[in-house]
C-alpha atoms as a PDB file:
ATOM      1  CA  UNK A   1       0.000   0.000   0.000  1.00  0.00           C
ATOM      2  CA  UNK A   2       3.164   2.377   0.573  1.00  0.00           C
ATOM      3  CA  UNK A   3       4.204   1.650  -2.647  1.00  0.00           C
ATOM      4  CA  UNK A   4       1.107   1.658  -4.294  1.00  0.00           C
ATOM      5  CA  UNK A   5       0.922   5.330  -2.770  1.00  0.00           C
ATOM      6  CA  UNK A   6       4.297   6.778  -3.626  1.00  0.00           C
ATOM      7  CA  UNK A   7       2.963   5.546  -7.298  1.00  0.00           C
ATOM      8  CA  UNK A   8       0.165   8.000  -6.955  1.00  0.00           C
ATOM      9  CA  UNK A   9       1.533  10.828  -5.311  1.00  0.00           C
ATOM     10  CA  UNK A  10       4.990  10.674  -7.545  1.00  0.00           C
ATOM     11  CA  UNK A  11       5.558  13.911  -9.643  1.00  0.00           C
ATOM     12  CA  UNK A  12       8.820  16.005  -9.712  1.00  0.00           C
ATOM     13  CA  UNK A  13       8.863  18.186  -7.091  1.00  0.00           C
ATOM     14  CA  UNK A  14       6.501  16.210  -5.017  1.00  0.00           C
ATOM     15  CA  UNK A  15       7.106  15.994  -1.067  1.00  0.00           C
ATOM     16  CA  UNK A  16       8.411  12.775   0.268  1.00  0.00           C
ATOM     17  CA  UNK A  17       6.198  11.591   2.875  1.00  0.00           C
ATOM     18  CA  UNK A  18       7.717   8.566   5.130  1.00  0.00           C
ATOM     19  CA  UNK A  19       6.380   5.473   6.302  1.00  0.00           C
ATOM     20  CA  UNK A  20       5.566   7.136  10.107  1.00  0.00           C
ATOM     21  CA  UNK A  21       3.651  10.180   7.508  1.00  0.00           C
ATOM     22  CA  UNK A  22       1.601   7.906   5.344  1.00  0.00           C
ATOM     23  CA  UNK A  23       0.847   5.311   8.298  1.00  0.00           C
ATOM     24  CA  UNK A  24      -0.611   8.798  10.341  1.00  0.00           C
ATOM     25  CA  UNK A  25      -2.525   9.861   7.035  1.00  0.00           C
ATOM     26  CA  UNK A  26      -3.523   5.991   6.270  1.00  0.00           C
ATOM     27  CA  UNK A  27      -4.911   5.071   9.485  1.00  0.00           C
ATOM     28  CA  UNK A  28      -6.796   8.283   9.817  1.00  0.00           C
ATOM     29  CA  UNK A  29      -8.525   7.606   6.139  1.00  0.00           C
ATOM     30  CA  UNK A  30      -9.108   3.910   6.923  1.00  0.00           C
ATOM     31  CA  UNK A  31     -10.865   4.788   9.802  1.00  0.00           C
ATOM     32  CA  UNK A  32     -12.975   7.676   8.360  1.00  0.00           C
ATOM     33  CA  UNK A  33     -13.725   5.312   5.487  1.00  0.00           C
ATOM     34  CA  UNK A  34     -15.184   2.562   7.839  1.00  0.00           C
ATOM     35  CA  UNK A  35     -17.221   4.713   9.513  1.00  0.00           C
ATOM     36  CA  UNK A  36     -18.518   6.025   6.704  1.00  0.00           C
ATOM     37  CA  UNK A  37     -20.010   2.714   5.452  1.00  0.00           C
ATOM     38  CA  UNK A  38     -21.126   1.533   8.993  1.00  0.00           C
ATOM     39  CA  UNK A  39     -23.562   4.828   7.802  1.00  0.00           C
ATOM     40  CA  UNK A  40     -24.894   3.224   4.997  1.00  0.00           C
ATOM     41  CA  UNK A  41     -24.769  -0.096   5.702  1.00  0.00           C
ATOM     42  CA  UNK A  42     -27.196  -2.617   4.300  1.00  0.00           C
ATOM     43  CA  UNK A  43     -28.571   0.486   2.490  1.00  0.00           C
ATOM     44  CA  UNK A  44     -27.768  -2.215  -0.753  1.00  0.00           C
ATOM     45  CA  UNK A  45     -25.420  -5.120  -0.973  1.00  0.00           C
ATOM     46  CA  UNK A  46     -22.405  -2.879  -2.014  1.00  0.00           C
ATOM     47  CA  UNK A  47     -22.027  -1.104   0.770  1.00  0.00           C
ATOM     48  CA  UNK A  48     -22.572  -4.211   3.283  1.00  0.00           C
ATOM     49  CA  UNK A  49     -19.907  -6.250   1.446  1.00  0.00           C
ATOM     50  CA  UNK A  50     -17.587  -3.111   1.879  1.00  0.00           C
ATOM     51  CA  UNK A  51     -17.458  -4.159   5.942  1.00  0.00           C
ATOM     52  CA  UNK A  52     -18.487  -7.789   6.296  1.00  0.00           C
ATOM     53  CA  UNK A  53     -14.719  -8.523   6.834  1.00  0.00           C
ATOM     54  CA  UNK A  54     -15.092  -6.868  10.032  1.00  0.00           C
ATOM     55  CA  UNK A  55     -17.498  -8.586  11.443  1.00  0.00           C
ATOM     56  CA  UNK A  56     -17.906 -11.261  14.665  1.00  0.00           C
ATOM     57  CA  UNK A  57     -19.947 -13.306  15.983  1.00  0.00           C
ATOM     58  CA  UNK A  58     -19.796 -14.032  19.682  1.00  0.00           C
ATOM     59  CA  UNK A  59     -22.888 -16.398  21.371  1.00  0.00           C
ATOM     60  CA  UNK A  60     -23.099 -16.308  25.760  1.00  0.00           C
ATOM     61  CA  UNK A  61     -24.430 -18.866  27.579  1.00  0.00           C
ATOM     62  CA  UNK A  62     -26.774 -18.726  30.908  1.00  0.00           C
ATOM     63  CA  UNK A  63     -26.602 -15.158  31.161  1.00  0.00           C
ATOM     64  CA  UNK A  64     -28.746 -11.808  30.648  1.00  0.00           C
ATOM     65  CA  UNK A  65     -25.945  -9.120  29.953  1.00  0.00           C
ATOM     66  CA  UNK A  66     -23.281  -8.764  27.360  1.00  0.00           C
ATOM     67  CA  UNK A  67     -20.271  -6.781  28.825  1.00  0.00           C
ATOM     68  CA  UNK A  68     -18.919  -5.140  25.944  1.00  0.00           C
ATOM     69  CA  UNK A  69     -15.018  -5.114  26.573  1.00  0.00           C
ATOM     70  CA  UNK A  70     -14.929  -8.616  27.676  1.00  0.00           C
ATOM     71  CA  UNK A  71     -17.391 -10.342  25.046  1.00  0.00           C
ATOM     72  CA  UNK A  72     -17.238  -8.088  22.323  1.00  0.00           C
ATOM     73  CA  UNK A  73     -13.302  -6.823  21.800  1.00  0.00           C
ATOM     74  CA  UNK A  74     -12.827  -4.297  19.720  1.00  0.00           C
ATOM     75  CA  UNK A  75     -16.210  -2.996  19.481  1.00  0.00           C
ATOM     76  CA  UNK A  76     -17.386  -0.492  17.166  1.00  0.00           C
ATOM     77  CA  UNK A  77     -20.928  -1.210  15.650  1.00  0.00           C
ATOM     78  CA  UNK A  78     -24.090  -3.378  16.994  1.00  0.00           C
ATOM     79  CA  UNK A  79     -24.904  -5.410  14.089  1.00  0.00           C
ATOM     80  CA  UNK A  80     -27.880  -7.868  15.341  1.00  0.00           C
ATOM     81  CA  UNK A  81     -28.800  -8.790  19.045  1.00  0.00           C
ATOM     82  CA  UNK A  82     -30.994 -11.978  19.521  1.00  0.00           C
ATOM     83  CA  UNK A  83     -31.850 -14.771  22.106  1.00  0.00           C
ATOM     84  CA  UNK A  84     -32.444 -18.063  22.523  1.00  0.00           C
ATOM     85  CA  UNK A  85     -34.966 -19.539  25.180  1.00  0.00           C
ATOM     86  CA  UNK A  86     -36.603 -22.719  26.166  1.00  0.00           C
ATOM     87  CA  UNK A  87     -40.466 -22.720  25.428  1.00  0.00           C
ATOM     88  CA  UNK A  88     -42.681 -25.646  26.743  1.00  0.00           C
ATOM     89  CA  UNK A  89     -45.784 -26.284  25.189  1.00  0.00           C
ATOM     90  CA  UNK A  90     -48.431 -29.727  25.753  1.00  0.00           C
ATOM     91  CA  UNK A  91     -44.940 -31.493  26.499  1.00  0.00           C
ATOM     92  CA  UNK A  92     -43.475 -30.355  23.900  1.00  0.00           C
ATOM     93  CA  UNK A  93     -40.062 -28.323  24.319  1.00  0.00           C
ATOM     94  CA  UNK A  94     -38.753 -25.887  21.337  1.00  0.00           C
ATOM     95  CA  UNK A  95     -36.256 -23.232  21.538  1.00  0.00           C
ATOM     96  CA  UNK A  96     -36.736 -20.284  19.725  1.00  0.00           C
ATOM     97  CA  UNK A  97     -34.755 -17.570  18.933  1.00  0.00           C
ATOM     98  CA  UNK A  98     -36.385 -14.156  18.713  1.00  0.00           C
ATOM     99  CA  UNK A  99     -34.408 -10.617  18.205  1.00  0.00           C
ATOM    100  CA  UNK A 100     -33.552  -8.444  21.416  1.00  0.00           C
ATOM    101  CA  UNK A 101     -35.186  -4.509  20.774  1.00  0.00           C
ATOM    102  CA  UNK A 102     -33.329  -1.873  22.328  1.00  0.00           C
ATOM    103  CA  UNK A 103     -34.924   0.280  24.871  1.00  0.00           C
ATOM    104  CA  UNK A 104     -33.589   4.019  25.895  1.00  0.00           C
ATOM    105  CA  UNK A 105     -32.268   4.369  29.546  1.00  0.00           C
ATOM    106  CA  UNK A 106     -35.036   7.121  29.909  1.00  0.00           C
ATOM    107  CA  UNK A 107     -37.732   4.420  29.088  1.00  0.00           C
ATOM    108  CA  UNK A 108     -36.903   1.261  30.349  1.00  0.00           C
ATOM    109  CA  UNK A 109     -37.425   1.098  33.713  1.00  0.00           C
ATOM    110  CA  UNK A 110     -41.307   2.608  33.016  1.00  0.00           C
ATOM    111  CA  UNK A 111     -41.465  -0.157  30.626  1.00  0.00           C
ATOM    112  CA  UNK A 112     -40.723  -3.108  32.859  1.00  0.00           C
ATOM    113  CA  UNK A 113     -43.343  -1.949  35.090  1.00  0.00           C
ATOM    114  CA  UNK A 114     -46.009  -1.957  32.318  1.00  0.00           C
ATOM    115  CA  UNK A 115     -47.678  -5.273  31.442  1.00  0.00           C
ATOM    116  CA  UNK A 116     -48.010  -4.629  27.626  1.00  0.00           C
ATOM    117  CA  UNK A 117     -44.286  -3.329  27.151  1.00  0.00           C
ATOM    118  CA  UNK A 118     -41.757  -5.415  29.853  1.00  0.00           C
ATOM    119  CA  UNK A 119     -39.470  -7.909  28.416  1.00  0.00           C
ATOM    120  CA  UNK A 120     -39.995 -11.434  28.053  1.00  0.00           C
ATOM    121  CA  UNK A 121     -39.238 -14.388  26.729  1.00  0.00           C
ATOM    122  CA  UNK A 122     -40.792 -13.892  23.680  1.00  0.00           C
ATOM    123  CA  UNK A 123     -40.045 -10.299  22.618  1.00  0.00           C
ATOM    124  CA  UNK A 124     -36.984  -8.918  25.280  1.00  0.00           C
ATOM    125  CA  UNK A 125     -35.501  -6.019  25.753  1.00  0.00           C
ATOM    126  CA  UNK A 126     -32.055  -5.124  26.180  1.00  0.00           C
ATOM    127  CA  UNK A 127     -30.849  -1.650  27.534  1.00  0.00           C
ATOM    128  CA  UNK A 128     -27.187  -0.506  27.373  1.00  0.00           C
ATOM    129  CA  UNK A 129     -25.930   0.455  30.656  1.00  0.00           C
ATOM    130  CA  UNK A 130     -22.993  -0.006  33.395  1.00  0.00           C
ATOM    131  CA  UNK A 131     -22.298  -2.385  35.910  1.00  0.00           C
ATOM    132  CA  UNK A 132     -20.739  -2.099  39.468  1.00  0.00           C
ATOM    133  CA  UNK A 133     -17.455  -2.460  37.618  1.00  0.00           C
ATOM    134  CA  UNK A 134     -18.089   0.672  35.461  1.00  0.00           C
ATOM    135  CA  UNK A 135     -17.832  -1.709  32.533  1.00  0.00           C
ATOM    136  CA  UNK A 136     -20.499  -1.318  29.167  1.00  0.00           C
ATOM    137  CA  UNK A 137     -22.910  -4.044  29.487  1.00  0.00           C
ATOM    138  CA  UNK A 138     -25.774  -4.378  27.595  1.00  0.00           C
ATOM    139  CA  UNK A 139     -28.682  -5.600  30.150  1.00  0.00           C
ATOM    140  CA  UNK A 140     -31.146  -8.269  28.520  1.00  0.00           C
ATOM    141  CA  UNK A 141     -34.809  -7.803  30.016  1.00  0.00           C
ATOM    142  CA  UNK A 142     -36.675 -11.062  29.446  1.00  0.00           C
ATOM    143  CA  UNK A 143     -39.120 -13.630  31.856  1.00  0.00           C
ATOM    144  CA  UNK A 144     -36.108 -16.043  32.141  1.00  0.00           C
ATOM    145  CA  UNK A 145     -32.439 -15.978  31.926  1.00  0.00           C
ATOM    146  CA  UNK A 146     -31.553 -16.475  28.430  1.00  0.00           C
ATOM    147  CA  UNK A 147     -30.005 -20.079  27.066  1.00  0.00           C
ATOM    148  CA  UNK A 148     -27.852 -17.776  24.787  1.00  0.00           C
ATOM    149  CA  UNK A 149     -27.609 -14.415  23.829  1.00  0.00           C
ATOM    150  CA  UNK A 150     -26.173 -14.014  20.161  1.00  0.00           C
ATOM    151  CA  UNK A 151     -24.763 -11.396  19.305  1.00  0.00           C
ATOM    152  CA  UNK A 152     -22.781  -9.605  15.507  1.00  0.00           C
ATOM    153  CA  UNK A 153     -20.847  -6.382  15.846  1.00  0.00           C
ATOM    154  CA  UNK A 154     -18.247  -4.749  13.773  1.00  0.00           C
ATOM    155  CA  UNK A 155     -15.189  -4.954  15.159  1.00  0.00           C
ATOM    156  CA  UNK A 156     -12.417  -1.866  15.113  1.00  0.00           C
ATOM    157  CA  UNK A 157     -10.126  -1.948  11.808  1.00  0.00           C
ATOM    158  CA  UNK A 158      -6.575  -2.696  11.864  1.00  0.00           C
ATOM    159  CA  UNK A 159      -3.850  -0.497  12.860  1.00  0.00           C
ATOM    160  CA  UNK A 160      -2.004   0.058   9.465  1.00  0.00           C
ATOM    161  CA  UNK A 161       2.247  -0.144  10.153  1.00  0.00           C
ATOM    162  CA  UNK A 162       4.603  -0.013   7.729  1.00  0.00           C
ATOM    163  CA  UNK A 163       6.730   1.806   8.993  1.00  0.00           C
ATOM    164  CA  UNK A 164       7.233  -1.444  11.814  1.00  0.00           C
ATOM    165  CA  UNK A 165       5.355  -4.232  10.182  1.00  0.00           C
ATOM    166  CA  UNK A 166       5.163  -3.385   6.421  1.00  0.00           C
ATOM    167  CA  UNK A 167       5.404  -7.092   5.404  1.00  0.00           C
ATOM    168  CA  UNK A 168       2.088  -7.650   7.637  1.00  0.00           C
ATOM    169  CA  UNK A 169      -1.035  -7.937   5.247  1.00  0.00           C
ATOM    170  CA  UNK A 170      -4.136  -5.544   4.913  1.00  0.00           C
ATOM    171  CA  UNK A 171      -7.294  -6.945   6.457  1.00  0.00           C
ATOM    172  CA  UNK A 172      -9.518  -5.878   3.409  1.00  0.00           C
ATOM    173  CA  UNK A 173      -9.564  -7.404  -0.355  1.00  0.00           C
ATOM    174  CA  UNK A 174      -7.396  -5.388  -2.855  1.00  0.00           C
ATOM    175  CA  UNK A 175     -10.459  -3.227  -4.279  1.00  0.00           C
ATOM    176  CA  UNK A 176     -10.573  -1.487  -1.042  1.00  0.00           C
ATOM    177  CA  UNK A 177      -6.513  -0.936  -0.431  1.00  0.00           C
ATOM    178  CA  UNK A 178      -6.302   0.761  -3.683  1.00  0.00           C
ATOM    179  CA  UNK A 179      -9.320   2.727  -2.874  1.00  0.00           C
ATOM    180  CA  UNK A 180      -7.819   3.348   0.822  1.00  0.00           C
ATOM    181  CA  UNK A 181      -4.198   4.590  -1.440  1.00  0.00           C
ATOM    182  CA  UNK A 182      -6.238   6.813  -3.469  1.00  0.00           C
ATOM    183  CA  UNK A 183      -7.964   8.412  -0.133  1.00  0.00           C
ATOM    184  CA  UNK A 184      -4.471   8.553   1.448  1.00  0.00           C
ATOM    185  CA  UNK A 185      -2.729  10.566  -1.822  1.00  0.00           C
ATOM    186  CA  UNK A 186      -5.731  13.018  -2.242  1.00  0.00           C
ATOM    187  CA  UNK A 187      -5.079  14.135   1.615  1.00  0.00           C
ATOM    188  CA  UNK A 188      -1.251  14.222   1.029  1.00  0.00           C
ATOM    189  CA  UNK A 189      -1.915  16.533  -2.125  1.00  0.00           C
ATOM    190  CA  UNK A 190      -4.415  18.561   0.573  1.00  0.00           C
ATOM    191  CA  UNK A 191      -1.094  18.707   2.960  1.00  0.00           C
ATOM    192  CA  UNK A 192       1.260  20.054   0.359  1.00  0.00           C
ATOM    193  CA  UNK A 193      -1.356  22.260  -1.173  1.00  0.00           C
ATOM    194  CA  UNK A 194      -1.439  20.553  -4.264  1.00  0.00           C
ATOM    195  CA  UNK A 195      -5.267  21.750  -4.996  1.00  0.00           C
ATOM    196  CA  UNK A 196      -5.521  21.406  -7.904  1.00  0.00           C
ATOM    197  CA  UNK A 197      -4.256  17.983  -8.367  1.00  0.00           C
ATOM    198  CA  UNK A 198      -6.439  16.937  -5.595  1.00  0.00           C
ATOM    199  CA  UNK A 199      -9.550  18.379  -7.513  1.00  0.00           C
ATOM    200  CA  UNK A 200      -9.148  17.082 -10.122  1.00  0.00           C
ATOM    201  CA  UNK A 201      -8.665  13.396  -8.301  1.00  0.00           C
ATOM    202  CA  UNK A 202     -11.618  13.656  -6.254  1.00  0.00           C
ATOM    203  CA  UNK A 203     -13.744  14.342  -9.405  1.00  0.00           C
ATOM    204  CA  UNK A 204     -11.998  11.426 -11.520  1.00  0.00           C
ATOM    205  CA  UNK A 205     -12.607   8.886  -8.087  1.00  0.00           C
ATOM    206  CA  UNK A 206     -16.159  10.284  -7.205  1.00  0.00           C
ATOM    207  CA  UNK A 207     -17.306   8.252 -10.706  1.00  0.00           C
ATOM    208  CA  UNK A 208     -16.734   4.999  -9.324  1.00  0.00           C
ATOM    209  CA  UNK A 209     -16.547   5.021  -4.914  1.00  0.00           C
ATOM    210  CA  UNK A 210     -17.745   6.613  -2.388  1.00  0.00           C
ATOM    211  CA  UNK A 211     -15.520   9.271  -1.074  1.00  0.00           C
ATOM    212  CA  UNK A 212     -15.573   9.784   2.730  1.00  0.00           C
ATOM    213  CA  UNK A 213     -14.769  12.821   5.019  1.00  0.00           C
ATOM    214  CA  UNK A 214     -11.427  12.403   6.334  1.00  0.00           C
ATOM    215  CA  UNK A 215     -11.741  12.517  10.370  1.00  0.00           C
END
């Protein structure tokens, strides 16, 4: 990716810009660029398969909270929430698994004490909140204790180092690096007040990806 970006910031008289430089500038972009899609995602297929890289799935056992840090490392989006509990019905036993809703902090304890609106089983609530620790946790509101609480977030993107680790490889498929480069040499043309190159590069890449604000 260095090298692909010396490639398309190379012009006589053009500032050399370091690994430590483009590593700043990259990680900056990369992130800007992920957020930026976590705003549109599943708006259409293009966008989702833009982040599905990032994403995990983690499934708890026996318990009605998720504490972010500890289950969910490197958390950055909520993707889907859902549960699984035991139903028994004429001796029969299924076990379904329904979607958690999210409930504000300003609402939740009003709706636990209201028959049509507290969590159960069958339709629970889940609340994001803190326990005694101080840690996130997000608080599942349901008749019994889930079975299992399943959970797929978006996790944080990698750290981009070449000036350390430039051997290491990028996380995302090639289509996205190059598109990452191109962010990375528009903002170095912004940085050396090349304008007029970076104009006319934003115009050319606006054609065919989405361009996002750098952070």
């Amino acid at each position: 990716m260095y090298s692909l970006f010396q490639t398309y910031i190379d012009k006589s008289g053009s500032a050399y810009f370091p690994e430590r430089q483009f590593d700043q500038i990259a990680n900056s972009l990369y992130n800007s660029y992920v957020e930026f899609e976590l705003g549109k995602l599943e708006e259409n297929e293009a966008y989702t398969s833009r982040v599905e890289y990032l994403y995990k799935v983690i499934n708890k056992t026996n318990s009605d909270n998720i504490i972010e840090v500890v289950d969910c490392p490197n958390f950055r989006k909520r993707i889907r929430i859902n549960m699984k509990y035991r139903e028994d019905c004429n001796g029969r036993i299924t076990y379904p698994v329904v979607p958690i809703i999210k409930a504000r902090n300003n609402e939740i304890d009003m709706m636990q004490n209201d028959p049509f609106n507290v969590g159960i089983d069958a339709e629970p609530s889940f609340v994001v909140t803190n326990n005694s620790s101080g840690q996130v946790i997000w608080k599942v509101n349901s008749t019994t204790i889930p079975l299992e609480i399943g959970v797929t977030y978006c996790r944080d993107p990698q750290k981009i180092d070449s000036e350390n680790n430039p051997s290491v490889d990028f996380e995302a498929p090639d289509y996205i690096a190059e598109e990452i480069c191109n962010f990375i040499s528009d903002d170095a043309d912004n940085i050396i007040e090349n304008f007029n190159r970076s104009a006319m590069k934003q115009k050319f890449l606006s054609r065919f990806i989405s361009i996002p604000n750098p952070v």
